[in-house]
N, C-alpha and C. Protein backbone atom coordinates (compact mmCIF):
# COMPACT_ATOMS: atom_id res chain seq x y z
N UNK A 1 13.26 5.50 -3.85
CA UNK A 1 12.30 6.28 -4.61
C UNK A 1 12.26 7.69 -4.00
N UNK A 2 12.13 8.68 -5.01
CA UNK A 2 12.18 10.31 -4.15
C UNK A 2 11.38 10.46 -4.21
N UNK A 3 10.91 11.35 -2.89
CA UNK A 3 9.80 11.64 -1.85
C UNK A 3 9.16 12.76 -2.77
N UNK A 4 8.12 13.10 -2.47
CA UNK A 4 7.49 14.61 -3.12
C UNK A 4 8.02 15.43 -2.65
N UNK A 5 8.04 16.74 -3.41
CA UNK A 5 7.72 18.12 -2.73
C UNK A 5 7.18 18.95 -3.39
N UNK A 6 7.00 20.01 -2.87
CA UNK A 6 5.27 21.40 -3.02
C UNK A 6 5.57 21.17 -4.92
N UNK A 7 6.78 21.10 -5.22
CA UNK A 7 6.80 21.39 -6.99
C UNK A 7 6.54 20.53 -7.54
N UNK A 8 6.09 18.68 -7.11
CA UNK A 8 5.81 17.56 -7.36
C UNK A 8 4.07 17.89 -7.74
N UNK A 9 3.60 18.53 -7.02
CA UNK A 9 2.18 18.83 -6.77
C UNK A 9 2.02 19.73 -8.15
N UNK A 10 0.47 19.99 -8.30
CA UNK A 10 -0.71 20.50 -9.39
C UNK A 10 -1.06 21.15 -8.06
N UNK A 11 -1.75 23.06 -8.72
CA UNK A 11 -2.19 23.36 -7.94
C UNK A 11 -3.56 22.67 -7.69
N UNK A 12 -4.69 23.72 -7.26
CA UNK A 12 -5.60 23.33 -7.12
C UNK A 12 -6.71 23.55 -8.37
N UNK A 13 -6.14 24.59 -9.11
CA UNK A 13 -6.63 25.36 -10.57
C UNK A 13 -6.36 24.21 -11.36
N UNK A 14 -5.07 23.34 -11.91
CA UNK A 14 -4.43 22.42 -12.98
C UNK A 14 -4.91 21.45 -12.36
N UNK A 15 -5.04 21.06 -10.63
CA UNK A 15 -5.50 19.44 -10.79
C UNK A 15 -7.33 19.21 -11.23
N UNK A 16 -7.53 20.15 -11.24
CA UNK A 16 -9.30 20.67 -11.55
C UNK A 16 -9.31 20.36 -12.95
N UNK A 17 -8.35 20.98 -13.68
CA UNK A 17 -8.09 20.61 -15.43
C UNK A 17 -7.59 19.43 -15.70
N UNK A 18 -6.78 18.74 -14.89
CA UNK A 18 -6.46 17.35 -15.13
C UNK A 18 -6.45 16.47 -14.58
N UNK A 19 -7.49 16.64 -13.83
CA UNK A 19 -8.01 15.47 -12.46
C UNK A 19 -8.37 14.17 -13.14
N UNK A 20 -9.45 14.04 -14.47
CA UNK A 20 -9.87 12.57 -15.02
C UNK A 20 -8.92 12.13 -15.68
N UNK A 21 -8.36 12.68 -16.67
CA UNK A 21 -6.84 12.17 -17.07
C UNK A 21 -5.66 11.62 -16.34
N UNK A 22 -5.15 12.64 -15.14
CA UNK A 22 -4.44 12.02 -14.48
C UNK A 22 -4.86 10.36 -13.48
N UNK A 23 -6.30 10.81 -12.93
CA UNK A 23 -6.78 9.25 -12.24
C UNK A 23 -7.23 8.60 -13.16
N UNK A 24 -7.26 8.41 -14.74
CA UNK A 24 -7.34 6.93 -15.35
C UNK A 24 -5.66 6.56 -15.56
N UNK A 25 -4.71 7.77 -15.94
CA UNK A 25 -3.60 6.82 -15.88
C UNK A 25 -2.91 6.60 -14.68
N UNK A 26 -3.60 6.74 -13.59
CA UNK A 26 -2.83 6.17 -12.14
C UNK A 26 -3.71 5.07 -11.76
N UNK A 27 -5.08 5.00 -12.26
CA UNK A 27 -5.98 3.63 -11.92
C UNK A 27 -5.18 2.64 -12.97
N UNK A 28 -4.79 2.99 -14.28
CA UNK A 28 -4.24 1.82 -15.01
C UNK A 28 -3.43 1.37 -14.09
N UNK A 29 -2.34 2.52 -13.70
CA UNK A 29 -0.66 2.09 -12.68
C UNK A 29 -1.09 0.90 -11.76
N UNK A 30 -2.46 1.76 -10.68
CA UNK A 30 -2.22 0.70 -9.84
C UNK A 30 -3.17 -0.87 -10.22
N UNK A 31 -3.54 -1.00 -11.21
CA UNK A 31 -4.35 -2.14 -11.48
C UNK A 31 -3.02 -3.17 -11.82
N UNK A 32 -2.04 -2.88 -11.73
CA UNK A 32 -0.77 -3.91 -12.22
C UNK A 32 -0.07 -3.69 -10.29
N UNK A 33 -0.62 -3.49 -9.50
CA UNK A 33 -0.03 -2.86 -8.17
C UNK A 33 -0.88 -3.59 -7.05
N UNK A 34 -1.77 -4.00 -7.45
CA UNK A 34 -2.99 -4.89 -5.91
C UNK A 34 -3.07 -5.75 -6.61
N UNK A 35 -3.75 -6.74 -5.35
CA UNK A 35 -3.27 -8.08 -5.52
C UNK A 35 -4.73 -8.54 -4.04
N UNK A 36 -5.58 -9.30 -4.56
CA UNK A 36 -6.55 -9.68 -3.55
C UNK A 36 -5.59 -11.29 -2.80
N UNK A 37 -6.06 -11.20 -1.58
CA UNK A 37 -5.31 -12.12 -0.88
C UNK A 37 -6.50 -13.01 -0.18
N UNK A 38 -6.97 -13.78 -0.69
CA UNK A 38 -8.18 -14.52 -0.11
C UNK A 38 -8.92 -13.52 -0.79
N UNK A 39 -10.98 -13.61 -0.19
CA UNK A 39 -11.58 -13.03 -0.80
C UNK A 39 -11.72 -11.44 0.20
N UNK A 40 -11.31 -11.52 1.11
CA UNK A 40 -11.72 -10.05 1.86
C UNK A 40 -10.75 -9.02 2.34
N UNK A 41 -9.42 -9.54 1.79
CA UNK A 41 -8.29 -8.65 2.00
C UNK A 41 -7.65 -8.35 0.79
N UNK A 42 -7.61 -6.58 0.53
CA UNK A 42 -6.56 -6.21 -0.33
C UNK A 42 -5.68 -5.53 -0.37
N UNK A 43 -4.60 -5.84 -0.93
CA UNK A 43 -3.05 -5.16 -0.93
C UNK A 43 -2.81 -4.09 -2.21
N UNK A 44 -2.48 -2.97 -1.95
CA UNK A 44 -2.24 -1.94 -2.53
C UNK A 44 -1.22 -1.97 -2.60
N UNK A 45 0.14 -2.22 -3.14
CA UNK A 45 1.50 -1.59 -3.46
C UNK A 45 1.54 -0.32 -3.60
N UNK A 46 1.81 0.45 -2.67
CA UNK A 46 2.42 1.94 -3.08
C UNK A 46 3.31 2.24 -3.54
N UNK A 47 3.42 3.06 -4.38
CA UNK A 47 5.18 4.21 -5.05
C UNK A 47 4.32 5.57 -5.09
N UNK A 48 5.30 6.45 -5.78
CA UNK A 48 5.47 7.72 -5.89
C UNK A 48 4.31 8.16 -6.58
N UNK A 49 4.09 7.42 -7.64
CA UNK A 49 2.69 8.30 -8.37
C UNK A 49 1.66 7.54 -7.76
N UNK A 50 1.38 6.09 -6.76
CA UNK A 50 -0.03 6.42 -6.54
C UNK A 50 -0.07 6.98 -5.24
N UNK A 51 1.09 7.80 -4.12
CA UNK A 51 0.62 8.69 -3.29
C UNK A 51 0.53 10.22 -3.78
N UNK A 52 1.00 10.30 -4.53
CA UNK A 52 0.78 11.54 -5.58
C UNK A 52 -0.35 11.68 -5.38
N UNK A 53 -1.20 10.80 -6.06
CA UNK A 53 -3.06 10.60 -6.21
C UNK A 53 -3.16 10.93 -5.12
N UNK A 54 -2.67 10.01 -3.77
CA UNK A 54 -3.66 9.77 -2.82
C UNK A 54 -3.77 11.40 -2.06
N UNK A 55 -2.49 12.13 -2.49
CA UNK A 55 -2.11 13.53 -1.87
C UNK A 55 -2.88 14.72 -2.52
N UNK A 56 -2.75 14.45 -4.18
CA UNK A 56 -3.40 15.47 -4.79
C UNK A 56 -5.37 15.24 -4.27
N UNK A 57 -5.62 14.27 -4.13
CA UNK A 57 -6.98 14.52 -3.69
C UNK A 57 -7.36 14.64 -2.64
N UNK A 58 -6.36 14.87 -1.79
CA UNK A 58 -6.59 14.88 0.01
C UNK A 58 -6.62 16.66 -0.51
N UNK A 59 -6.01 17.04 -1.16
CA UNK A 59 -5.58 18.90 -1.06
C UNK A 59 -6.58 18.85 -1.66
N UNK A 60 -7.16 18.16 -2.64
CA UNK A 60 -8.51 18.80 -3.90
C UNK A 60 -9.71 18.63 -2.52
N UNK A 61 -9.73 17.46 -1.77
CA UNK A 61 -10.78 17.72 -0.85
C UNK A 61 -11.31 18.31 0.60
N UNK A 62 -10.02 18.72 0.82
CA UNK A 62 -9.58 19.90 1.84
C UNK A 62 -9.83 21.17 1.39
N UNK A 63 -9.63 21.15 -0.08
CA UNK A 63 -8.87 22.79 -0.02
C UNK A 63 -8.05 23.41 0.72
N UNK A 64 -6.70 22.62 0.38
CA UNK A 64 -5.97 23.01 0.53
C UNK A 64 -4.78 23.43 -0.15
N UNK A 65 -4.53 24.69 0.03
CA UNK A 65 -3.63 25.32 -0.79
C UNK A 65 -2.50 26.09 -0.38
N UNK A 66 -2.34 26.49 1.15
CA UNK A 66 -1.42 27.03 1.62
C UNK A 66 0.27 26.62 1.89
N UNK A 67 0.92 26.81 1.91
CA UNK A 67 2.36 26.11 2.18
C UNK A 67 2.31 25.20 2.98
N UNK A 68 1.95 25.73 4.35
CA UNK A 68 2.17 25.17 5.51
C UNK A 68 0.96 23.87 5.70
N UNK A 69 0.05 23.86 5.30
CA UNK A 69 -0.67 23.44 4.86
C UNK A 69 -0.56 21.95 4.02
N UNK A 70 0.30 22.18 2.96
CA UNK A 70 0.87 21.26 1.65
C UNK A 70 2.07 20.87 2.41
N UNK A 71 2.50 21.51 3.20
CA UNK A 71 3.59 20.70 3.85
C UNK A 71 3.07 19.29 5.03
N UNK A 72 2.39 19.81 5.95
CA UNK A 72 2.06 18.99 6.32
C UNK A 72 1.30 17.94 5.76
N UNK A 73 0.69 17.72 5.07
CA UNK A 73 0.42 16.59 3.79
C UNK A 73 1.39 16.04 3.31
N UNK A 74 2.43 16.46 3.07
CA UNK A 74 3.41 15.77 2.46
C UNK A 74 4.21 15.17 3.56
N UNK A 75 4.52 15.51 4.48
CA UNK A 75 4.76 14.89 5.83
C UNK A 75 3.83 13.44 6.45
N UNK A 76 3.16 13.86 6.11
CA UNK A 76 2.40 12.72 6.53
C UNK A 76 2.34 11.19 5.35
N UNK A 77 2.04 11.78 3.79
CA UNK A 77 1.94 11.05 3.08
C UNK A 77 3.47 10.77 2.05
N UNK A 78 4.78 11.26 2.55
CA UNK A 78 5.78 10.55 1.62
C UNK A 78 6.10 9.33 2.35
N UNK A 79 6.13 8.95 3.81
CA UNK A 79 6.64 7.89 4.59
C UNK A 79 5.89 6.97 4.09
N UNK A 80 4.42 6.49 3.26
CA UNK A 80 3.86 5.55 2.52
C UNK A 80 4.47 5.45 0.59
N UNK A 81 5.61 5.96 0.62
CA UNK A 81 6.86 5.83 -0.26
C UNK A 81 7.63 4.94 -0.55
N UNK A 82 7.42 3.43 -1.03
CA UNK A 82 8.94 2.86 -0.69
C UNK A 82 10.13 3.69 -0.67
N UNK A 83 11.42 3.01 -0.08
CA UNK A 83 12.60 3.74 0.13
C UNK A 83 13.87 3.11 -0.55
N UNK A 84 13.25 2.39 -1.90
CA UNK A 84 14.83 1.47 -2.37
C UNK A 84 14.61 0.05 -2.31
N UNK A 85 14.48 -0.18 -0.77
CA UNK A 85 14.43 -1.36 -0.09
C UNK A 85 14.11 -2.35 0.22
N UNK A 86 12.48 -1.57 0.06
CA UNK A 86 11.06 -1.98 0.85
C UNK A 86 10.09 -1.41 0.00
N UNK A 87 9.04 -2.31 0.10
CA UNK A 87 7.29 -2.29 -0.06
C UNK A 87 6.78 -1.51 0.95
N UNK A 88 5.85 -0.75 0.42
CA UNK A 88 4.81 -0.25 1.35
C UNK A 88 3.69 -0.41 0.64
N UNK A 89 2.89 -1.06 1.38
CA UNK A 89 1.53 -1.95 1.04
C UNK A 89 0.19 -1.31 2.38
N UNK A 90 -1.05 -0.82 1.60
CA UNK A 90 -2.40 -0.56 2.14
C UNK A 90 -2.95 -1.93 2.14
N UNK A 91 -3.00 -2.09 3.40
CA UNK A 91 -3.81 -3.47 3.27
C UNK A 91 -5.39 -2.72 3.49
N UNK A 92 -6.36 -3.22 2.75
CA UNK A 92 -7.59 -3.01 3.07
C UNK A 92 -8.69 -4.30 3.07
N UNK A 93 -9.46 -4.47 4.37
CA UNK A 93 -10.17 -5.76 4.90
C UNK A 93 -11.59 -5.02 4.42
N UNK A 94 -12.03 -5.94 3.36
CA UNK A 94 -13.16 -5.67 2.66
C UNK A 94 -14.36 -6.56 3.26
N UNK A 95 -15.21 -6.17 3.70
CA UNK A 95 -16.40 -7.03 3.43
C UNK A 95 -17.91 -5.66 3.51
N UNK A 96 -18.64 -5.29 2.62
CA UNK A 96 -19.87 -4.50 2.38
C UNK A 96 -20.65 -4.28 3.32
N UNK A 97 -21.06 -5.45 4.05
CA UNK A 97 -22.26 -5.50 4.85
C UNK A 97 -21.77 -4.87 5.99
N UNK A 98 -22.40 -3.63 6.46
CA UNK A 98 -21.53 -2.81 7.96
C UNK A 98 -21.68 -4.06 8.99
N UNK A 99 -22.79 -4.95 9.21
CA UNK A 99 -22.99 -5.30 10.50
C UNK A 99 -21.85 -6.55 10.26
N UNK A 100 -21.46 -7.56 9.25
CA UNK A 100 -20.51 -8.77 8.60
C UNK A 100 -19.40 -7.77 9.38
N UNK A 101 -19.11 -6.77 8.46
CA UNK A 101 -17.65 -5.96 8.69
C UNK A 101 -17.38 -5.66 10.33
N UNK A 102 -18.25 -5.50 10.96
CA UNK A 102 -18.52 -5.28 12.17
C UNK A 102 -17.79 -6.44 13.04
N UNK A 103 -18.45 -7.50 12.52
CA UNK A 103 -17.92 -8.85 13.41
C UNK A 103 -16.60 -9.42 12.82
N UNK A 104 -16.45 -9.21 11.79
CA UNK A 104 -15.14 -9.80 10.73
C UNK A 104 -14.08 -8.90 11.94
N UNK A 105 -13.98 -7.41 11.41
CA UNK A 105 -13.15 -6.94 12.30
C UNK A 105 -12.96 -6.95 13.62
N UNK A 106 -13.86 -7.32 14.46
CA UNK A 106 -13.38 -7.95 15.86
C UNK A 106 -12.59 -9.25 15.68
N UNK A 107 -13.30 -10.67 14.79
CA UNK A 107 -11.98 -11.70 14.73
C UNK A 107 -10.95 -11.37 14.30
N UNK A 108 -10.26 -9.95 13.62
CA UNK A 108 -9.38 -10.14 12.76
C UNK A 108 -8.42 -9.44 13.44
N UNK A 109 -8.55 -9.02 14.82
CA UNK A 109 -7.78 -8.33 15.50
C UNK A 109 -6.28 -8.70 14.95
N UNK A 110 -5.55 -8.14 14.99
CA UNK A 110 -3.82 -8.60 14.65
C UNK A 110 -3.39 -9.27 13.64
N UNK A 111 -4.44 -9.03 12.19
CA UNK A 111 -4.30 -9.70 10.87
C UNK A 111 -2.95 -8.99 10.75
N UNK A 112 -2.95 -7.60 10.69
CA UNK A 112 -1.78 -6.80 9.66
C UNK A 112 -0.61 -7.53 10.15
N UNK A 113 -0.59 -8.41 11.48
CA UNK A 113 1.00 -8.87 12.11
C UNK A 113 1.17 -9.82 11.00
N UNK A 114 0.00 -10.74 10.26
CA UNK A 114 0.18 -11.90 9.87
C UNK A 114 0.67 -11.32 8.44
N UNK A 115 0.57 -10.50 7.78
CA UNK A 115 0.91 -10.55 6.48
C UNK A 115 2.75 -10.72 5.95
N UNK A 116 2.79 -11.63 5.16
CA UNK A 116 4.12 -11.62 5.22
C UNK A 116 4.09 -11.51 3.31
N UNK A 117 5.49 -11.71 3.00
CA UNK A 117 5.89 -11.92 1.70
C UNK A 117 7.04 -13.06 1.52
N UNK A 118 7.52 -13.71 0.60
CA UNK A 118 8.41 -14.91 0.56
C UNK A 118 8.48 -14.70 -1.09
N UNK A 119 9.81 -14.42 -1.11
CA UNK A 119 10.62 -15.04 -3.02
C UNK A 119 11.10 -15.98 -2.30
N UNK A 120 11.13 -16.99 -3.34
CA UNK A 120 11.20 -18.28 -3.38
C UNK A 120 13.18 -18.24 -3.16
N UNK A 121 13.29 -19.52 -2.42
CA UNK A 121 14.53 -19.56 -2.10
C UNK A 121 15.01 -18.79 -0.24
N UNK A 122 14.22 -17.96 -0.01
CA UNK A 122 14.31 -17.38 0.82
C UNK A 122 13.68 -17.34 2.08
N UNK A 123 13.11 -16.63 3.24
CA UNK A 123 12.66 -16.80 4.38
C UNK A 123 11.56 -16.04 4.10
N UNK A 124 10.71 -16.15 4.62
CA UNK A 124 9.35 -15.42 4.49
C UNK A 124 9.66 -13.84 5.58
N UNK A 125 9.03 -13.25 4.37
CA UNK A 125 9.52 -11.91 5.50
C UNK A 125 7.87 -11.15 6.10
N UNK A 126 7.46 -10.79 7.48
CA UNK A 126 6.47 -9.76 7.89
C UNK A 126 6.10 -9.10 8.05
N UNK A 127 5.19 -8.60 7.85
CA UNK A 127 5.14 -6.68 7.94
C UNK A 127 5.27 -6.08 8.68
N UNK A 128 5.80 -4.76 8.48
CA UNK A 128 6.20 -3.66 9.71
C UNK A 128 4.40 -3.17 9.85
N UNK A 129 3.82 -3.16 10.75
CA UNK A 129 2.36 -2.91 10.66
C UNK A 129 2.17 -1.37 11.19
N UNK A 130 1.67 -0.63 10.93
CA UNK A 130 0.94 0.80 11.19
C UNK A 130 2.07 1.67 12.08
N UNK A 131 3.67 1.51 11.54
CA UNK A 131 4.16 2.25 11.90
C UNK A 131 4.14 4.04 12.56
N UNK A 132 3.10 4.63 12.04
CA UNK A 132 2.41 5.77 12.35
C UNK A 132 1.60 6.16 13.67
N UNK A 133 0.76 4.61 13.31
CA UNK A 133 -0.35 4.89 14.79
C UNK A 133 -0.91 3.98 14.88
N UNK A 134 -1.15 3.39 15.92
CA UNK A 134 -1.78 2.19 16.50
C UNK A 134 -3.36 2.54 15.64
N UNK A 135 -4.17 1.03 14.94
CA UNK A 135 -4.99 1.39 14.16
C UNK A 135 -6.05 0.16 14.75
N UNK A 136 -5.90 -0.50 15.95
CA UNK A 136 -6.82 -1.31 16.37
C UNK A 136 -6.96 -1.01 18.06
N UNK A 137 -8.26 -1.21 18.22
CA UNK A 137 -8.29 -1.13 19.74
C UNK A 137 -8.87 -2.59 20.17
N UNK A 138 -9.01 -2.44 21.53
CA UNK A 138 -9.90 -3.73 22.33
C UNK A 138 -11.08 -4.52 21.89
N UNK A 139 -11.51 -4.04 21.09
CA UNK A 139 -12.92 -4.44 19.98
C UNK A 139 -12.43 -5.30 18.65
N UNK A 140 -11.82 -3.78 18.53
CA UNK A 140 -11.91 -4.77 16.92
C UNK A 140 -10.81 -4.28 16.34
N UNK A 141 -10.28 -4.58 14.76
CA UNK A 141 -8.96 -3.46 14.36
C UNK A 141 -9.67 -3.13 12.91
N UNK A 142 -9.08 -2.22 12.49
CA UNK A 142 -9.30 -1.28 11.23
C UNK A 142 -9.24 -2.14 10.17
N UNK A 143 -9.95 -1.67 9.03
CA UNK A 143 -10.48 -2.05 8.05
C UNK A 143 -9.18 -1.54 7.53
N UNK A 144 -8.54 -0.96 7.30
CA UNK A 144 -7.21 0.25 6.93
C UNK A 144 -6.05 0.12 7.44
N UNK A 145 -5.00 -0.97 7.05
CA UNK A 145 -3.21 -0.56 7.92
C UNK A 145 -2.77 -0.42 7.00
N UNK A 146 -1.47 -0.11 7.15
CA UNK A 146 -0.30 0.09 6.69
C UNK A 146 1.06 -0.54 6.75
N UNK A 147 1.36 -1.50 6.03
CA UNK A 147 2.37 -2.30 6.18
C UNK A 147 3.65 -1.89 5.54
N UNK A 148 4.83 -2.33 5.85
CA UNK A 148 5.73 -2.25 5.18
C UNK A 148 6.90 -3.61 5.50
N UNK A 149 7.41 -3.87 3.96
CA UNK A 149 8.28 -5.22 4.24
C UNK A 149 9.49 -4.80 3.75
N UNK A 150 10.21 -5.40 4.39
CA UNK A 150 11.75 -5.08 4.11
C UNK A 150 12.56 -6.00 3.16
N UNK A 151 12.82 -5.64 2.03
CA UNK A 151 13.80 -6.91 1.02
C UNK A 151 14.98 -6.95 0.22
N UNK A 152 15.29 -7.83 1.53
CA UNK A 152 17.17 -7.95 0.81
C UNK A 152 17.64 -7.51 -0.20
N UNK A 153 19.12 -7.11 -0.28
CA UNK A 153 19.12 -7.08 -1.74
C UNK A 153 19.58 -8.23 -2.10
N UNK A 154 19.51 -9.67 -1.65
CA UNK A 154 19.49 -11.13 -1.85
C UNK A 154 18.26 -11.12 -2.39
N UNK A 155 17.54 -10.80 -1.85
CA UNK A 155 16.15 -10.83 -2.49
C UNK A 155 15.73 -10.47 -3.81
N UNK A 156 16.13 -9.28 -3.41
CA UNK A 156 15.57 -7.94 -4.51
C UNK A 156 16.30 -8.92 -5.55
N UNK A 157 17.59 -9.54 -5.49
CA UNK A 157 18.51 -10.11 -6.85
C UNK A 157 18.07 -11.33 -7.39
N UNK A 158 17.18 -11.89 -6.45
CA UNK A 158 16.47 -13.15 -6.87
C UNK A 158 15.20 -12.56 -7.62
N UNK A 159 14.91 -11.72 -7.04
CA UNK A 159 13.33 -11.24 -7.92
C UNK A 159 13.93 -10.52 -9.47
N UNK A 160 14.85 -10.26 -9.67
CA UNK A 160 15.76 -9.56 -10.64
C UNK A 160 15.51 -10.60 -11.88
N UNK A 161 15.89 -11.84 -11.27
CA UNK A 161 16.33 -13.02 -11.58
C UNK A 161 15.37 -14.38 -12.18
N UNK A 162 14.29 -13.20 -11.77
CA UNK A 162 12.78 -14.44 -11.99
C UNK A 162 12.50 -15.26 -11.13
N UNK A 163 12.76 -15.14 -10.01
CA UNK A 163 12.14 -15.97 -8.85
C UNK A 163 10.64 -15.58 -8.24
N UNK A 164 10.09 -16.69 -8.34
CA UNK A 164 9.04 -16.37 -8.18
C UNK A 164 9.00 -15.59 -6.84
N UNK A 165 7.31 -15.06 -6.48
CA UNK A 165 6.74 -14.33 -4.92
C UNK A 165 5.42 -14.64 -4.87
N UNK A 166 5.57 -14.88 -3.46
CA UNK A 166 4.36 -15.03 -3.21
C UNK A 166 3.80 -13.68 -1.60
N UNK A 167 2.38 -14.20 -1.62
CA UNK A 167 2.38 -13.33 -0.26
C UNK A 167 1.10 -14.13 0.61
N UNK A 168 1.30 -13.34 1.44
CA UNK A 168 -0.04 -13.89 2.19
C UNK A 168 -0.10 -13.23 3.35
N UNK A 169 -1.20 -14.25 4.26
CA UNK A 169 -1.47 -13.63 5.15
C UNK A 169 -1.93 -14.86 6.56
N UNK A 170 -1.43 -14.61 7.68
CA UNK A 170 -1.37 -16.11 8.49
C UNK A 170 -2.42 -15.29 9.98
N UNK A 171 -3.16 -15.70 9.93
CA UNK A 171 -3.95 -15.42 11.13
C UNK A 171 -5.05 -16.45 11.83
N UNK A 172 -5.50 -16.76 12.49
CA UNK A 172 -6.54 -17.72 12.77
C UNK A 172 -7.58 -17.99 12.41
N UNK A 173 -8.01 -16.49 11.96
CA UNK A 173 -9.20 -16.49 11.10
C UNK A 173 -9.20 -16.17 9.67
N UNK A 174 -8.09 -15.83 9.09
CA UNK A 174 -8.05 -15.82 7.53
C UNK A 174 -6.17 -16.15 7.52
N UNK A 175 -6.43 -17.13 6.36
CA UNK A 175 -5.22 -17.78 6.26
C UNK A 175 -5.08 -18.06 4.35
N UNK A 176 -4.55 -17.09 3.81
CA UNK A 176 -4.49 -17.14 2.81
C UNK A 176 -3.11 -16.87 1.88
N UNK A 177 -2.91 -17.47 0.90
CA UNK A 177 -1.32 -17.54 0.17
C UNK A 177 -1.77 -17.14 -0.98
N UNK A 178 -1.36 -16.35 -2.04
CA UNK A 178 -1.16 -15.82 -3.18
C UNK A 178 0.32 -15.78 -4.22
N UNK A 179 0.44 -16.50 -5.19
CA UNK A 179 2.00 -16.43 -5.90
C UNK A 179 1.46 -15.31 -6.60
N UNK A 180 2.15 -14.09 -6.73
CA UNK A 180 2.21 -12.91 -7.56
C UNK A 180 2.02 -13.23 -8.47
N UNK A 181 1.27 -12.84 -9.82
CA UNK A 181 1.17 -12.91 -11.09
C UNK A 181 2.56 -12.14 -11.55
N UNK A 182 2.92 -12.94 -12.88
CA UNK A 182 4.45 -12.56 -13.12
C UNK A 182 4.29 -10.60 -13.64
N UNK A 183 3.16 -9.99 -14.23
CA UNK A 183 3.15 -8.67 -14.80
C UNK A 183 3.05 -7.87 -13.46
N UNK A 184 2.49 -8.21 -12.18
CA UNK A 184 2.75 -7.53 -10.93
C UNK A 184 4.09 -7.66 -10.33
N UNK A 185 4.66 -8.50 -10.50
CA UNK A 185 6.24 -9.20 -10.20
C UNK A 185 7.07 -8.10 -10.86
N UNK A 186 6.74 -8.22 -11.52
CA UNK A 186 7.81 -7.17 -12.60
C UNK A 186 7.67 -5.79 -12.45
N UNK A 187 6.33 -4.83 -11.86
CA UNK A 187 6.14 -3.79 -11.39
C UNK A 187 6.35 -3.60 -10.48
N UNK A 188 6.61 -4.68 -9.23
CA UNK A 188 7.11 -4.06 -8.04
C UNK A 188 8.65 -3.94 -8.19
N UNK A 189 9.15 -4.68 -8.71
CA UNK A 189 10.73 -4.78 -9.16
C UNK A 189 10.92 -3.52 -9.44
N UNK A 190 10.27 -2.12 -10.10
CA UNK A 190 10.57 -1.09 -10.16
C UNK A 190 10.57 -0.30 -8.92
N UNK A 191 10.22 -0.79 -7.84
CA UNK A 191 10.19 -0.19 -6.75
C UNK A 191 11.72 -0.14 -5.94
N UNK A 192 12.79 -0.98 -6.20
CA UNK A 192 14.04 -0.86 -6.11
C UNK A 192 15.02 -0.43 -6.72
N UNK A 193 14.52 0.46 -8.10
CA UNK A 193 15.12 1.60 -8.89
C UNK A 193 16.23 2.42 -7.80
């Protein structure tokens, strides 16, 4: 998938004119793109147009508009890009109540290791977790990683092929399996374009 650059972007004048338009048709995109995994973890599939979003509103809420500026944004946010290959997935550990979330995220220390993916026929594969920056300390870990899974093109040819997927997540304290719904199946399959 190709990465952004400064000409991929709306300034700050056009994304002002087409800010609600553009985020209902990237909320449609990604509503065929997450996937709840148990009740308190969710997976975001990323591509190109929903870090687009996630970029154009980091600059709309910065104000930012300078080169150097838009560059470093884009530096930071194309590596949450698949690359062909691979998924890149926001895992986000939901629970409302600050003081629940509080204690959830101390048991959940080293969830993001547990998340894996499996097409059927194949080996279950695990996530590359917060390649960027360590996102848990001695307490507790982030409500927020960043995963990424790597898939064959054995894989990728079985998912081609209609094999089913599933995903999940293996930890001590949340242990949950999900088979992809077949209309999400078929949207990540565009991610190996």
């Amino acid at each position: 998938m190709r990465k952004l650059t400064p000409d991929d972007l709306m300034s700050l004048e056009r994304y002002a004119r087409e800010r609600n338009a553009f985020r209902a048709r990237v909320m449609q995109h990604k509503s065929i793109r997450q996937l709840a995994v148990g009740p308190h973890v969710r997976w975001c599939f990323e591509d190109r147009l929903t870090i687009q979003y996630q970029l154009q509103e980091m600059l709309r809420t910065e104000r930012i508009f300078e080169s150097e500026g838009i560059a470093a944004e884009l530096e930071t946010y194309n590596p949450l890009i698949p690359d062909g290959g691979n998924w890149k997935v926001t895992l986000l550990i939901e629970f409302p109540d600050p003081e629940e979330r509080r204690v959830q995220l101390a048991r959940l220390k080293g969830v993001e290791d547990g998340c894996w993916i499996e097409v059927a026929g194949a080996e279950r594969v695990f996530a590359l977790a917060d390649e960027d920056l360590e996102r848990e300390n001695e307490e507790k870990t982030s409500s927020v990683h960043f995963l990424r899974f790597e898939v064959s093109a054995t894989m990728q040819s079985a998912l081609r092929g209609a094999a089913a997927l599933a995903v999940g997540v293996e930890h001590p304290a949340y242990q949950h399996r999900v088979d992809v719904p077949e209309a999400v199946r078929r949207a990540l399959l565009a991610d190996f374009a």
